[in-house]
C-alpha atoms as a PDB file:
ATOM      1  CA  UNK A   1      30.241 -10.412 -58.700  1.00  0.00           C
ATOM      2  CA  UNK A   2      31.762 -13.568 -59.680  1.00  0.00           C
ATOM      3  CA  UNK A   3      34.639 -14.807 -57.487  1.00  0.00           C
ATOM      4  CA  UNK A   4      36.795 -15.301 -60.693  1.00  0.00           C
ATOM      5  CA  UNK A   5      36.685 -11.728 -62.127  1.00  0.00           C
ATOM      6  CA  UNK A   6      37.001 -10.520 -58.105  1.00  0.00           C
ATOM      7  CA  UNK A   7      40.245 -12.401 -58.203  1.00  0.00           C
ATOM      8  CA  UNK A   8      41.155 -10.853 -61.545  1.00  0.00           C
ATOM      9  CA  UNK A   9      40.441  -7.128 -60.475  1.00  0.00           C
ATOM     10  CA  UNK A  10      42.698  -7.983 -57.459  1.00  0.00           C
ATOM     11  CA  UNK A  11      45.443  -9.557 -59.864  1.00  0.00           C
ATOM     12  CA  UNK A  12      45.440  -7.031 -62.494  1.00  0.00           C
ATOM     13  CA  UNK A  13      45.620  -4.132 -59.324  1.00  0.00           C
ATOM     14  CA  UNK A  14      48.190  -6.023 -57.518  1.00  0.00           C
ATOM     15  CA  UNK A  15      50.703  -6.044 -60.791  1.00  0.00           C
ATOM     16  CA  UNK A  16      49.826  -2.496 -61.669  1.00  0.00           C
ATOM     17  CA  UNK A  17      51.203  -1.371 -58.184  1.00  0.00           C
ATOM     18  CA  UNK A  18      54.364  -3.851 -58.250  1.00  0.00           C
ATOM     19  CA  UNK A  19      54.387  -2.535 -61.848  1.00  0.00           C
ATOM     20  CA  UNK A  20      54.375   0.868 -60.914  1.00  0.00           C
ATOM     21  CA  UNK A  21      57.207   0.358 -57.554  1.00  0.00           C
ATOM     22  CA  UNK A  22      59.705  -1.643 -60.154  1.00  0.00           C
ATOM     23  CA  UNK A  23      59.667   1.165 -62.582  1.00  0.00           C
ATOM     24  CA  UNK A  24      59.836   4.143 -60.081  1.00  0.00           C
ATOM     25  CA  UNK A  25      62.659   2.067 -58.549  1.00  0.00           C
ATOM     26  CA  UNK A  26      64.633   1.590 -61.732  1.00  0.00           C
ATOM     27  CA  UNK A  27      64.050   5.269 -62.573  1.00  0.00           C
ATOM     28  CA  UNK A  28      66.080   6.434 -59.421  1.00  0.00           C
ATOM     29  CA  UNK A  29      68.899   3.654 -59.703  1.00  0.00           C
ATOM     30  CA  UNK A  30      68.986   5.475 -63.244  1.00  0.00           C
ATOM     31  CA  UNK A  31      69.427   8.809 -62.080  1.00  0.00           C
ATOM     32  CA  UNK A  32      71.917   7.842 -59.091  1.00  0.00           C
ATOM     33  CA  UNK A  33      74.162   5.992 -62.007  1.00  0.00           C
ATOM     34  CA  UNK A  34      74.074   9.000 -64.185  1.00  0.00           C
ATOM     35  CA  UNK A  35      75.119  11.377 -61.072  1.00  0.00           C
ATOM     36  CA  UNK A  36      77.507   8.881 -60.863  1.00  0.00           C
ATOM     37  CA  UNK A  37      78.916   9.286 -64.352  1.00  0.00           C
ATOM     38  CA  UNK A  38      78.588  13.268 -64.131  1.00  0.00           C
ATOM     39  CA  UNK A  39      80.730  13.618 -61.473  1.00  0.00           C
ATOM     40  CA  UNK A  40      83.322  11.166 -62.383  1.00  0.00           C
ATOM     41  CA  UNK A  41      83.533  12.618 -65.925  1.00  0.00           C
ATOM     42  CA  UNK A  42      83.646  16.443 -64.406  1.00  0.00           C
ATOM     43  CA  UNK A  43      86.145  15.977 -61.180  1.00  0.00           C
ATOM     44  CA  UNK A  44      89.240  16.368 -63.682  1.00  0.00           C
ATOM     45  CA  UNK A  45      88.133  18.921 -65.575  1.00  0.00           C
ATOM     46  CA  UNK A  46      87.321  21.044 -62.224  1.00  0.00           C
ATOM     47  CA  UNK A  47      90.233  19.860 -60.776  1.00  0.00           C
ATOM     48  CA  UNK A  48      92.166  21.205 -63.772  1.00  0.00           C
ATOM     49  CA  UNK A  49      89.963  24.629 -64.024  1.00  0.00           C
ATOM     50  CA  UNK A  50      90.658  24.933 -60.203  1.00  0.00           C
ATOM     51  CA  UNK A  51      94.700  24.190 -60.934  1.00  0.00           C
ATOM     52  CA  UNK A  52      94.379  26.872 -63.478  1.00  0.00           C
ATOM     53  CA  UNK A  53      92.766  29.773 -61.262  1.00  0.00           C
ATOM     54  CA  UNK A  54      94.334  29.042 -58.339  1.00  0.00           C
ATOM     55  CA  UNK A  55      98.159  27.741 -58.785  1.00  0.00           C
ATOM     56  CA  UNK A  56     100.380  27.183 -55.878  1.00  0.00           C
ATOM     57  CA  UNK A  57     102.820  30.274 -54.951  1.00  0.00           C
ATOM     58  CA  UNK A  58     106.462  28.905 -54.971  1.00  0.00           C
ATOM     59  CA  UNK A  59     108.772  30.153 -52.965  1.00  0.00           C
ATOM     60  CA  UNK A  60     112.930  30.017 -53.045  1.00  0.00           C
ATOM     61  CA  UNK A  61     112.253  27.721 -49.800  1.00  0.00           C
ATOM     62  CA  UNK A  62     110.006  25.264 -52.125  1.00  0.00           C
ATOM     63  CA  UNK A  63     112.874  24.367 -54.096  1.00  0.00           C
ATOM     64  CA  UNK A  64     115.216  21.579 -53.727  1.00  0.00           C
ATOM     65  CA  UNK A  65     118.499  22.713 -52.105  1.00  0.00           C
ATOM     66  CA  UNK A  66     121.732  21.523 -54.358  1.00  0.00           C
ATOM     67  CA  UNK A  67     124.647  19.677 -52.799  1.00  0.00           C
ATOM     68  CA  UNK A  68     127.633  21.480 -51.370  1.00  0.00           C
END
């Protein structure tokens, strides 16, 4: 073999594995962002559902007392 196509064999390897680590890297920061997105755009409507099924039990004690 000659030395230059060695060297371009090793080049064209080398970039298809930093190819293949940049895009497998960008997939995950992908999926973490839209985790991120989920669960900021659900937490209020849980929060609400949760308000909903479970509301607070008020007492006469929870009130505020008047002023003699």
């Amino acid at each position: 073999m000659n030395k230059s196509t060695l060297n371009f064999w090793l080049l064209f390897i080398i970039s298809l594995v930093i190819s293949a680590l940049a895009v497998s890297v960008f997939i995950k920061v992908l999926k973490l962002i839209i985790y991120v997105i989920l669960v900021l755009a659900l937490a209020p409507v849980v929060y609400l559902l949760l308000k909903l099924i479970l509301p607070g039990r008020k007492t006469k004690d929870d009130k505020l007392k008047t002023r003699d």
